[in-house]
Protein backbone atom coordinates (compact mmCIF):
# COMPACT_ATOMS: atom_id res chain seq x y z
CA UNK A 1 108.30 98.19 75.28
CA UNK A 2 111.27 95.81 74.88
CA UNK A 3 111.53 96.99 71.21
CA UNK A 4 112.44 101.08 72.54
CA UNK A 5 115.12 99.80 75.07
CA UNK A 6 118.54 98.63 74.52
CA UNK A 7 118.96 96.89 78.12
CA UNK A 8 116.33 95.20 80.21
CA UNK A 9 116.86 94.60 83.72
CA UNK A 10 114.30 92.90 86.32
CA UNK A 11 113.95 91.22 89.33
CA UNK A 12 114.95 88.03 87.94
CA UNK A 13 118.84 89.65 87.13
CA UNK A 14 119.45 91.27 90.18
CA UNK A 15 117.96 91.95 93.67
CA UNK A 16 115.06 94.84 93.74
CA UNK A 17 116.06 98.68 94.47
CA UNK A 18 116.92 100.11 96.48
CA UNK A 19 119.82 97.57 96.39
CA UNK A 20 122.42 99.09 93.51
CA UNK A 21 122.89 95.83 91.74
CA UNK A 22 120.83 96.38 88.64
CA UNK A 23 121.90 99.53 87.71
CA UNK A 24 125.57 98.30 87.89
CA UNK A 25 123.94 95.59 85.91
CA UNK A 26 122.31 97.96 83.06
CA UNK A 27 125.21 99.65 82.86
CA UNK A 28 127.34 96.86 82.38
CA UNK A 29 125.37 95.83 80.00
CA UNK A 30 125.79 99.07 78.36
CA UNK A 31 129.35 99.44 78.28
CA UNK A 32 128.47 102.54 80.21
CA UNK A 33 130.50 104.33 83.31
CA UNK A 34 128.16 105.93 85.43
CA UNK A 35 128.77 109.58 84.80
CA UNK A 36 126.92 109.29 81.71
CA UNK A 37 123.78 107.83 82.69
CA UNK A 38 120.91 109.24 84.16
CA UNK A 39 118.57 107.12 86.18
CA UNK A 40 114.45 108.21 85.84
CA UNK A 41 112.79 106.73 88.92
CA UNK A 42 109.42 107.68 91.10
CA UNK A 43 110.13 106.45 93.95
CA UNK A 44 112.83 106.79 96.93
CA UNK A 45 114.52 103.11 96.92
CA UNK A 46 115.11 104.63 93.13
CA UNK A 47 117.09 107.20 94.23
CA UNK A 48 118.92 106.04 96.73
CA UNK A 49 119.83 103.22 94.34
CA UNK A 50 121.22 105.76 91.66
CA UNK A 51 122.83 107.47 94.44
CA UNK A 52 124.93 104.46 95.74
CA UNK A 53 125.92 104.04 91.73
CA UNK A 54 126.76 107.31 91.16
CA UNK A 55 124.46 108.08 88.48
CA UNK A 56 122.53 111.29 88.00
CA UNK A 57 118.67 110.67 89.92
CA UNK A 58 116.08 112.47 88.31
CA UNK A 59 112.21 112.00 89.93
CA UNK A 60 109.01 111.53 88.45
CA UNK A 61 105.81 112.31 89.60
């Protein structure tokens, strides 16, 4: 899985969702400003995490 993703982030880099701190993380890491990431997540501490960054939340099922 590593080998399809440009930026890892786990619980080891920053506290778990729904705290906001890896996704400022990823994107960071990305060189990326929130309006032009989209956060996939199944679960509600997801979404409220994307939320609080400002990213668009989609959910999966």
């Amino acid at each position: 899985m590593p080998k399809l993703l440009e930026v890892v982030v786990t619980r080891q880099d920053a506290p778990p969702k729904p705290a906001p701190d890896g996704l400022y993380l990823a994107l960071s890491r990305l060189d990326a400003p929130p309006a032009r990431a989209v956060f996939v997540g199944d679960s509600p501490t997801g979404m409220t995490a994307a939320r609080a960054v400002g990213v668009v939340a989609l959910g999966a099922v």
